[in-house]
Protein backbone atom coordinates (compact mmCIF):
# COMPACT_ATOMS: atom_id res chain seq x y z
CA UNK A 1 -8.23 -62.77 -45.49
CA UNK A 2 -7.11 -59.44 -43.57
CA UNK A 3 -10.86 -59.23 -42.78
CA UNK A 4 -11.12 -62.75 -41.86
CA UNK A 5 -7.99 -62.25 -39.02
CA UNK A 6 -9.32 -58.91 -37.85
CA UNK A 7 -12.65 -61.06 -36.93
CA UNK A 8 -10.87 -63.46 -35.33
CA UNK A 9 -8.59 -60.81 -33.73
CA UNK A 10 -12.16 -59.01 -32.29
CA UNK A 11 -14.00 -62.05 -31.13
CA UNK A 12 -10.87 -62.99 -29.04
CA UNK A 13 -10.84 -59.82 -27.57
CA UNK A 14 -14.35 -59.62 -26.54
CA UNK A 15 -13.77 -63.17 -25.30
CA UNK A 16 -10.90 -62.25 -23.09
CA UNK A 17 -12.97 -58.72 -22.17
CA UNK A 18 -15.99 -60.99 -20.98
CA UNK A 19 -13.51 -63.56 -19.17
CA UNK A 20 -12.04 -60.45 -17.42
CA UNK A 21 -15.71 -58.80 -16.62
CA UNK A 22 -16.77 -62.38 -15.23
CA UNK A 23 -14.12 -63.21 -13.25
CA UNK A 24 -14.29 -59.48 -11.73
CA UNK A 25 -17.88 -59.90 -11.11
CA UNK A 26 -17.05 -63.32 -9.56
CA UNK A 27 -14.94 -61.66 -7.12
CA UNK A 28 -16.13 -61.56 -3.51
CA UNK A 29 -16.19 -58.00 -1.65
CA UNK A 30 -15.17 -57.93 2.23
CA UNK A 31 -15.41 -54.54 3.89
CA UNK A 32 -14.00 -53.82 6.98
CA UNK A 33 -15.24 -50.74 9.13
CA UNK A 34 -13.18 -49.29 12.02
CA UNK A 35 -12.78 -45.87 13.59
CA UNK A 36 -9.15 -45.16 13.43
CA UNK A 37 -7.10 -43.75 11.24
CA UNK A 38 -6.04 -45.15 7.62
CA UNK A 39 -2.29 -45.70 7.70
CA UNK A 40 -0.79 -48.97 8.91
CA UNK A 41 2.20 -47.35 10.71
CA UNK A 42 -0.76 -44.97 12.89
CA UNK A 43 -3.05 -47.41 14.53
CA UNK A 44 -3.37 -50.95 15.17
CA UNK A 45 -6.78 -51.49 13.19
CA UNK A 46 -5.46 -49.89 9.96
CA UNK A 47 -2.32 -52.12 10.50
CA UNK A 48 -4.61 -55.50 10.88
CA UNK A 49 -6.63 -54.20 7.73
CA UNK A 50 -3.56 -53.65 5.55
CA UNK A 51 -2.09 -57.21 6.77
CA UNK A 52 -5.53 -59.28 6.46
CA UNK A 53 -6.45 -57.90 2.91
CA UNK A 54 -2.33 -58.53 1.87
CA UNK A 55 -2.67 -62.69 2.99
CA UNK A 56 -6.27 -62.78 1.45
CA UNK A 57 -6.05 -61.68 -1.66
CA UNK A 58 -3.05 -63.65 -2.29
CA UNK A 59 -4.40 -67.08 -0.83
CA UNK A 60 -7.56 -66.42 -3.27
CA UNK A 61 -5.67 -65.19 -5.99
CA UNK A 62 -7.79 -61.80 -5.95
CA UNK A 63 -11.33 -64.18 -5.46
CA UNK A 64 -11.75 -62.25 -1.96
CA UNK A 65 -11.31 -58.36 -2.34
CA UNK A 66 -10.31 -56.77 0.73
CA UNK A 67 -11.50 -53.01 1.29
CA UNK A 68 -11.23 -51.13 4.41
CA UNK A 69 -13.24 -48.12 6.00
CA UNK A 70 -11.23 -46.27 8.44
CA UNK A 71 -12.18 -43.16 10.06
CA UNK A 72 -15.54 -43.82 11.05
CA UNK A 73 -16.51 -43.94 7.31
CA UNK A 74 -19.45 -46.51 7.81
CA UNK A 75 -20.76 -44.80 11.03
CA UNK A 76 -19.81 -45.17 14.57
CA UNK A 77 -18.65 -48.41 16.04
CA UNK A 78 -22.54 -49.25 17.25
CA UNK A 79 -23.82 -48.53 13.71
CA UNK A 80 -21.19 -50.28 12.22
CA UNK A 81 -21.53 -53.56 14.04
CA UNK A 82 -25.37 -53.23 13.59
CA UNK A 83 -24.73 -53.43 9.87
CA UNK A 84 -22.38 -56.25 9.90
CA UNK A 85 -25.28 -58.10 11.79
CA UNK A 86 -27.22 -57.13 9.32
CA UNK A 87 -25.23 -58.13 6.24
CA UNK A 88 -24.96 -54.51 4.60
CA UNK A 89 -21.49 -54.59 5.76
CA UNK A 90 -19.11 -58.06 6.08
CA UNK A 91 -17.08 -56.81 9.26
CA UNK A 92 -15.93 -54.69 11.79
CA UNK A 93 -12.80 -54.12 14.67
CA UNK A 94 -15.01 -52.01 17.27
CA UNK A 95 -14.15 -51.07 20.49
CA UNK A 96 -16.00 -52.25 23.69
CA UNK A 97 -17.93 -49.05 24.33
CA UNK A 98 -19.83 -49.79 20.44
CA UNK A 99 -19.78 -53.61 21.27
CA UNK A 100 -21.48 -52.94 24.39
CA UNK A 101 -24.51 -51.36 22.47
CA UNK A 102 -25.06 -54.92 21.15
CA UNK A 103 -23.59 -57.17 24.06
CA UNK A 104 -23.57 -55.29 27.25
CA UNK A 105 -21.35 -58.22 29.18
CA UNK A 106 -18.39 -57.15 27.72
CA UNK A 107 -18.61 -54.30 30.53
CA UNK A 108 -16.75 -57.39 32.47
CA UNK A 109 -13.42 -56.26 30.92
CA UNK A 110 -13.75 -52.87 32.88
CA UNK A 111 -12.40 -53.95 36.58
CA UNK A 112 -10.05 -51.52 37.25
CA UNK A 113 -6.54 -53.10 37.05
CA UNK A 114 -7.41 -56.09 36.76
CA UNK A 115 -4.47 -56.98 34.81
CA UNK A 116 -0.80 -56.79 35.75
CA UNK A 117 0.69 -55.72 32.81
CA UNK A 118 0.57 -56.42 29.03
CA UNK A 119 1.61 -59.85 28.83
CA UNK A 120 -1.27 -61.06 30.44
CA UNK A 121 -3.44 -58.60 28.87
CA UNK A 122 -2.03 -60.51 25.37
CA UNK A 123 -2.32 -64.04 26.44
CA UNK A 124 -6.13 -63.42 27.81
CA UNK A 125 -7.39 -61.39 25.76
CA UNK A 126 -7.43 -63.56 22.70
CA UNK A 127 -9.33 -66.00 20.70
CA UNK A 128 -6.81 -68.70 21.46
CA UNK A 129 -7.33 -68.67 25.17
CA UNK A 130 -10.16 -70.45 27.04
CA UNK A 131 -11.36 -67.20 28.19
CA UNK A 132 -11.57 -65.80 24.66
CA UNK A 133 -13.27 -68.71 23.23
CA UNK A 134 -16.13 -68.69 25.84
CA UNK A 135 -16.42 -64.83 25.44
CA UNK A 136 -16.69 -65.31 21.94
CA UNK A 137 -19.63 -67.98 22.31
CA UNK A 138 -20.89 -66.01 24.35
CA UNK A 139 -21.19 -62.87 22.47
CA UNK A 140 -22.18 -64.93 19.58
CA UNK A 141 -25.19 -66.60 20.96
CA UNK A 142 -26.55 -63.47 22.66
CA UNK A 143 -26.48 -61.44 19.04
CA UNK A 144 -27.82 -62.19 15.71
CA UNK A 145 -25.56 -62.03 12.34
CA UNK A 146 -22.69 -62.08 14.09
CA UNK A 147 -19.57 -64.38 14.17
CA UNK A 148 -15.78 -63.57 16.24
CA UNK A 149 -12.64 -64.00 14.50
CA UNK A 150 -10.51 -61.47 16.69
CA UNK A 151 -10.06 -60.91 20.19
CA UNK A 152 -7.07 -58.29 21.07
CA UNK A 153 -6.57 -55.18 23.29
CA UNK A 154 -7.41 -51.41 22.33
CA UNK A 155 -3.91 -50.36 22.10
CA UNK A 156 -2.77 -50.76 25.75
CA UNK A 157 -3.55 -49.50 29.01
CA UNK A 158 -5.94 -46.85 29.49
CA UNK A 159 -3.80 -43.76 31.33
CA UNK A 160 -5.69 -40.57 32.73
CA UNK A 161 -5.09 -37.08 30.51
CA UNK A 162 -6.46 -33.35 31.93
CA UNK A 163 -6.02 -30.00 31.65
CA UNK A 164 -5.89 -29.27 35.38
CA UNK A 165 -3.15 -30.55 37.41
CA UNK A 166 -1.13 -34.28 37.69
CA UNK A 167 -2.77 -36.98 39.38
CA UNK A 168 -0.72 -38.59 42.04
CA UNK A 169 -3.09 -39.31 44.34
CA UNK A 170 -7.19 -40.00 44.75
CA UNK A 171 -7.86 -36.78 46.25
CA UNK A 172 -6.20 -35.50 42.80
CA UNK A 173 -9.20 -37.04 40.94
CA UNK A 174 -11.67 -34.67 42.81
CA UNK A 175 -13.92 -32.86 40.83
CA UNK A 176 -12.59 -33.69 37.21
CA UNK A 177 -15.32 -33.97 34.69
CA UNK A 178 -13.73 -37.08 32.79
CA UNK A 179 -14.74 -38.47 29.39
CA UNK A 180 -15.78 -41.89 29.40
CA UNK A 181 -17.06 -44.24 26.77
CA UNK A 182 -21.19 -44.83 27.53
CA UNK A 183 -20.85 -47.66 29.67
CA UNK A 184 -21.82 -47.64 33.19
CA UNK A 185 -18.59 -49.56 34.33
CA UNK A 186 -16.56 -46.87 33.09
CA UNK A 187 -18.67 -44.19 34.22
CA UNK A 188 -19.08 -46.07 38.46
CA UNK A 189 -15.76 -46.06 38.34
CA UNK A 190 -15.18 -42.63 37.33
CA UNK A 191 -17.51 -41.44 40.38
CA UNK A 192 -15.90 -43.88 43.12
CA UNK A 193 -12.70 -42.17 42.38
CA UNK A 194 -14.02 -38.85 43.29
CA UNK A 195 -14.12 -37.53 39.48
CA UNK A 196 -17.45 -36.58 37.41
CA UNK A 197 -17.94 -39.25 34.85
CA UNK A 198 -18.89 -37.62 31.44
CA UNK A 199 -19.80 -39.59 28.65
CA UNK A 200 -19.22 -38.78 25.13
CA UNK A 201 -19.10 -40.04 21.71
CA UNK A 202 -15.40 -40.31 20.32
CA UNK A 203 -16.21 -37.74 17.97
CA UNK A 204 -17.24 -35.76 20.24
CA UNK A 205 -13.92 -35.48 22.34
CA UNK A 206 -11.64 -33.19 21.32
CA UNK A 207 -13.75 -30.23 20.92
CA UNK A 208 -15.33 -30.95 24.56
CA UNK A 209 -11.67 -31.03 25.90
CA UNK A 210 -10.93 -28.20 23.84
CA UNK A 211 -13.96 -26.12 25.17
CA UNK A 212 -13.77 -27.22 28.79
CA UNK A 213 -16.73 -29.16 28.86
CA UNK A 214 -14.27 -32.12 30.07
CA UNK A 215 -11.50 -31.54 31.79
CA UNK A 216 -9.83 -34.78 31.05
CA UNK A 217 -10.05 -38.67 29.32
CA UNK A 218 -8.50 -42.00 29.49
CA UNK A 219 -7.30 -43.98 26.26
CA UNK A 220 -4.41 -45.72 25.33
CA UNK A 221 -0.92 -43.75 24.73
CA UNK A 222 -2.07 -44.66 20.70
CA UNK A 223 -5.46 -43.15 20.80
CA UNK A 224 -4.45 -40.35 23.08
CA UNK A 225 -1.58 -39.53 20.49
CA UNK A 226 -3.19 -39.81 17.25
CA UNK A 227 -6.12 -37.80 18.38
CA UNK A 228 -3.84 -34.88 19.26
CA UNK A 229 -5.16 -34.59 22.76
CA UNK A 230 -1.70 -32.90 23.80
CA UNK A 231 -3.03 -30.08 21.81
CA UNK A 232 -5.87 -29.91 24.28
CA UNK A 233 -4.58 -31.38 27.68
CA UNK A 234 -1.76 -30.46 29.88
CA UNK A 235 -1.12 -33.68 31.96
CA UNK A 236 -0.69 -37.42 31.00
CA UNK A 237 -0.71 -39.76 34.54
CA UNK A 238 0.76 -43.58 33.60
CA UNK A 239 -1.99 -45.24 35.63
CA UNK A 240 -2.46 -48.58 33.94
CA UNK A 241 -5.91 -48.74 35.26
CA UNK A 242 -8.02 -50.43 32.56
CA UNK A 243 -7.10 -52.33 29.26
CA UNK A 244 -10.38 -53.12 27.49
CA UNK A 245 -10.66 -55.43 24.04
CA UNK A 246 -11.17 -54.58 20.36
CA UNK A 247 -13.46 -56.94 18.97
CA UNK A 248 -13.21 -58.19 15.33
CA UNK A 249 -16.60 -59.35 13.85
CA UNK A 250 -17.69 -60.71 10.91
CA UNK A 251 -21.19 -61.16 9.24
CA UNK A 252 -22.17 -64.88 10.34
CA UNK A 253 -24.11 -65.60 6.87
CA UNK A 254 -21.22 -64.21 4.85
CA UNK A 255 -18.46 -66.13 6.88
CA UNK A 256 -21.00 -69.27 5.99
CA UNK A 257 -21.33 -68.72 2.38
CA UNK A 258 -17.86 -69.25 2.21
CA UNK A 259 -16.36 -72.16 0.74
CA UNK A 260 -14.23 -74.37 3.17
CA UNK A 261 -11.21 -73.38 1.80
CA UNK A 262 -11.79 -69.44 1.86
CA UNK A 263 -13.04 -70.15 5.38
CA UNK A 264 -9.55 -71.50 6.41
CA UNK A 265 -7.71 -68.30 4.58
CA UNK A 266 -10.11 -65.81 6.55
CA UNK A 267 -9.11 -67.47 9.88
CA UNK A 268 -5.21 -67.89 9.91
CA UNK A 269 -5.13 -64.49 7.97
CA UNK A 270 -7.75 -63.08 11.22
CA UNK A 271 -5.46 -64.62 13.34
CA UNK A 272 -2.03 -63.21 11.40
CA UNK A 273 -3.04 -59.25 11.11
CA UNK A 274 -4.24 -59.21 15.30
CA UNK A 275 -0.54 -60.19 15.94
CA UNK A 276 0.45 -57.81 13.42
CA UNK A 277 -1.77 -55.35 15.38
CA UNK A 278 -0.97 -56.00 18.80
CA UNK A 279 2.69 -55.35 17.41
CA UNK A 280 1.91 -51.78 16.19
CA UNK A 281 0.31 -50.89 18.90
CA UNK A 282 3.62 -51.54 21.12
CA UNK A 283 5.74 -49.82 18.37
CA UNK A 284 3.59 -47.12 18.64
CA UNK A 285 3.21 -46.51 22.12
CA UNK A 286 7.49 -46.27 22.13
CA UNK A 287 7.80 -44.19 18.93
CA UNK A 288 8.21 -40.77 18.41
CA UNK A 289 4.18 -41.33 17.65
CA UNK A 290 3.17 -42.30 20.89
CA UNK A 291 4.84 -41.02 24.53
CA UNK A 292 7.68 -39.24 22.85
CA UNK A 293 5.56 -37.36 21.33
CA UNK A 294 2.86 -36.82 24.24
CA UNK A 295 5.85 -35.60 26.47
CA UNK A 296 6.24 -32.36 23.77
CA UNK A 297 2.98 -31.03 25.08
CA UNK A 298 2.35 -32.84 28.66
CA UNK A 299 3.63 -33.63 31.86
CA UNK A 300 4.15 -36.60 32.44
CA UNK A 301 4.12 -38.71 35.65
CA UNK A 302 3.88 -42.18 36.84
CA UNK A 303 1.38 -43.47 39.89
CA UNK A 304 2.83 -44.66 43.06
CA UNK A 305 2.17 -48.34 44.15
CA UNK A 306 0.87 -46.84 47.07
CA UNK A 307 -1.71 -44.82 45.15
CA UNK A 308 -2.32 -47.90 43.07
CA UNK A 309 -3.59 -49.65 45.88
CA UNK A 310 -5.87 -46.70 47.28
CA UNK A 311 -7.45 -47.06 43.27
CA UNK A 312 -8.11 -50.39 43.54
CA UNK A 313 -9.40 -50.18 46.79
CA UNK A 314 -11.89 -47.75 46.21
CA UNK A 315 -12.75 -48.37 42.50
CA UNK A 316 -13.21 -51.89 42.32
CA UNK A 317 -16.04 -52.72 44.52
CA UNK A 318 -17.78 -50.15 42.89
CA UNK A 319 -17.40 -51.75 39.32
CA UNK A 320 -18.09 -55.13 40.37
CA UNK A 321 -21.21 -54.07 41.99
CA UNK A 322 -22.31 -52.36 38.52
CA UNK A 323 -21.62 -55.91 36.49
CA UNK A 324 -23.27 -57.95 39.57
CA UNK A 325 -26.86 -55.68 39.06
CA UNK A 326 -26.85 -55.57 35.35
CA UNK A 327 -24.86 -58.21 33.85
CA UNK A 328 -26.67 -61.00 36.41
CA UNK A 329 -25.27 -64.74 37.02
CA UNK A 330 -23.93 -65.02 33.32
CA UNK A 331 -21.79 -61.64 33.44
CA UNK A 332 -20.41 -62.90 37.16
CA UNK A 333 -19.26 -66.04 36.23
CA UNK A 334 -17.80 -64.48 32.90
CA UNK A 335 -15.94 -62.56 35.43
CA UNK A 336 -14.89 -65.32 37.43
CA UNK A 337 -13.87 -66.87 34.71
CA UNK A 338 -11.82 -64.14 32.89
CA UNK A 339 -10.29 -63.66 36.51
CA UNK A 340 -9.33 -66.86 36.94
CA UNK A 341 -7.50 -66.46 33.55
CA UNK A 342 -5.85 -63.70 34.40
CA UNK A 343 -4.23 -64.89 37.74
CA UNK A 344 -3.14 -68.40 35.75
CA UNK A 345 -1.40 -66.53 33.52
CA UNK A 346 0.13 -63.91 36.60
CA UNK A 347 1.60 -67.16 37.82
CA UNK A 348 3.23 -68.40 34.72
């Protein structure tokens, strides 16, 4: 009898252990790659991670698993895109200058102050808006693999950092060798200001700051902060010249294989964790992690409207002319229509 109930006691445990091995195997796996670093509180693409796998798991009861990559884990931002296209990888946040490896018209985004401050940064650059949703076609039809399901800013507004002197005026910008993602928007406008344009890879730019081989860079108050550029640069200038987008992708087979009901968690969730980030980045960029903390190691100054407008004047055409060569008819009336966009929402 004892033997009879420590049969039946076995058999029910290797039933339970197979139930519990086949629903784990059962289980679907969604990575997410981005460069920044792990912890919710530091960066706006760790924050969207943490909130995204949070509202998944618990609308599929643990049938999605969420894992994230920070820190440049699964390569650069190029690399990691090219292996969510290629299904080795289900998705990505990546910032334009990797997007731009695989769809070169998001150099559109890179008119110098283009937009007047961050509420119309937020309410453009989104999937929501008719803007976002024709970028997203867009991006979508000129790639392969590849599906949108998050359109939000890097952070902020890009301000100028060196190790030279403030910038309050163009003739300030002379001769300063400054970073720049590799894109040729960035890089024209760089030069029309009077500076040397020096691209890098984002690994690559501390130690070149460090070393002198650039003098300066322009990020957002969170990237500047959290790579400890303060350590390395002596003046911050509050110049609110570009704001470019992050870009959330997911592997377009993947996203498909989906059933309709998993496909309905992945988008509110998508659309949940980019408000969640576009909120961290603000908290950042006023907590003792972002200009408080800049201000310990830099001077800090604001540009003038005047010198504003001597910017714009000069940088602009110079930009424009760069998306009207490479980016043809299609990246000019993306333009146009992001433009247009922007100055609805000005008047709002």
């Amino acid at each position: 009898m004892a033997n009879n109930k420590l049969k039946t006691l076995a058999a029910a445990t290797l039933t339970m252990t197979m139930v519990g091995s086949l629903s784990a195997q059962a289980a679907t796996t969604l990575r997410i790659a981005h460069l920044n670093p792990p912890d919710p509180t530091g960066s706006h693409s760790a924050a969207m991670v943490a909130v995204f796998k949070q509202l998944v798991e618990t609308a599929t009861d643990g049938e999605i698993k969420v894992e994230g990559y920070p820190s440049g884990q699964l390569g650069d931002d190029a690399n990691a895109i090219n292996q969510v296209g290629q299904g080795i990888v289900e998705s990505s946040i990546s910032s334009a200058g990797g997007v731009a490896e695989h769809y070169p018209r998001i150099g559109i985004f890179d008119i110098p102050f283009a937009f007047p401050n961050i509420g119309v940064a937020t309410d453009v650059i989104d999937l929501s808006s008719d803007f976002g949703q024709q970028l997203a076609t867009d991006l979508e039809e000129e790639t392969s693999g590849l599906k949108v399901i998050g359109l939000m800013d890097s952070g902020g507004f890009f301000q100028f950092t060196n190790s030279q002197r403030p910038i309050e005026s163009i003739e300030d910008m002379d001769g300063l060798r400054i970073r720049t993602m590799t894109l040729a928007t960035h890089e024209a406008m760089t030069n029309a200001l009077g500076a040397r344009a020096t691209p890098l890879a984002w690994s690559e730019v501390y130690t070149a700051l460090q070393t002198g081989v650039a003098d300066g860079q322009m990020n957002p108050i969170q990237q500047t902060s959290f790579a400890n550029f303060e350590e390395v640069q002596d003046y911050l200038t509050i110049s609110n010249h570009l704001i470019t987008p992050y870009v959330w992708l997911i592997n377009d087979d993947f996203y498909a294989s989906l059933s309709d009901e998993h496909q309905k968690v992945i988008d509110w969730a998508s659309e949940i964790a980019v408000d969640a980030g576009r909120s961290m980045s603000r908290i950042i960029e006023a907590s003792d992690n972002g200009l408080p903390k800049l201000e310990n190691g830099m001077e800090i100054n604001t540009l003038s409207q005047e010198a504003r407008d001597e910017f714009i004047e000069t940088s602009q055409p110079a930009v424009r002319e760069v998306i009207e060569e490479q980016y043809g008819e299609e990246g000019i009336a993306l333009l146009e229509s992001m433009m247009s966009e922007i100055e609805s929402h000005s008047s709002n």
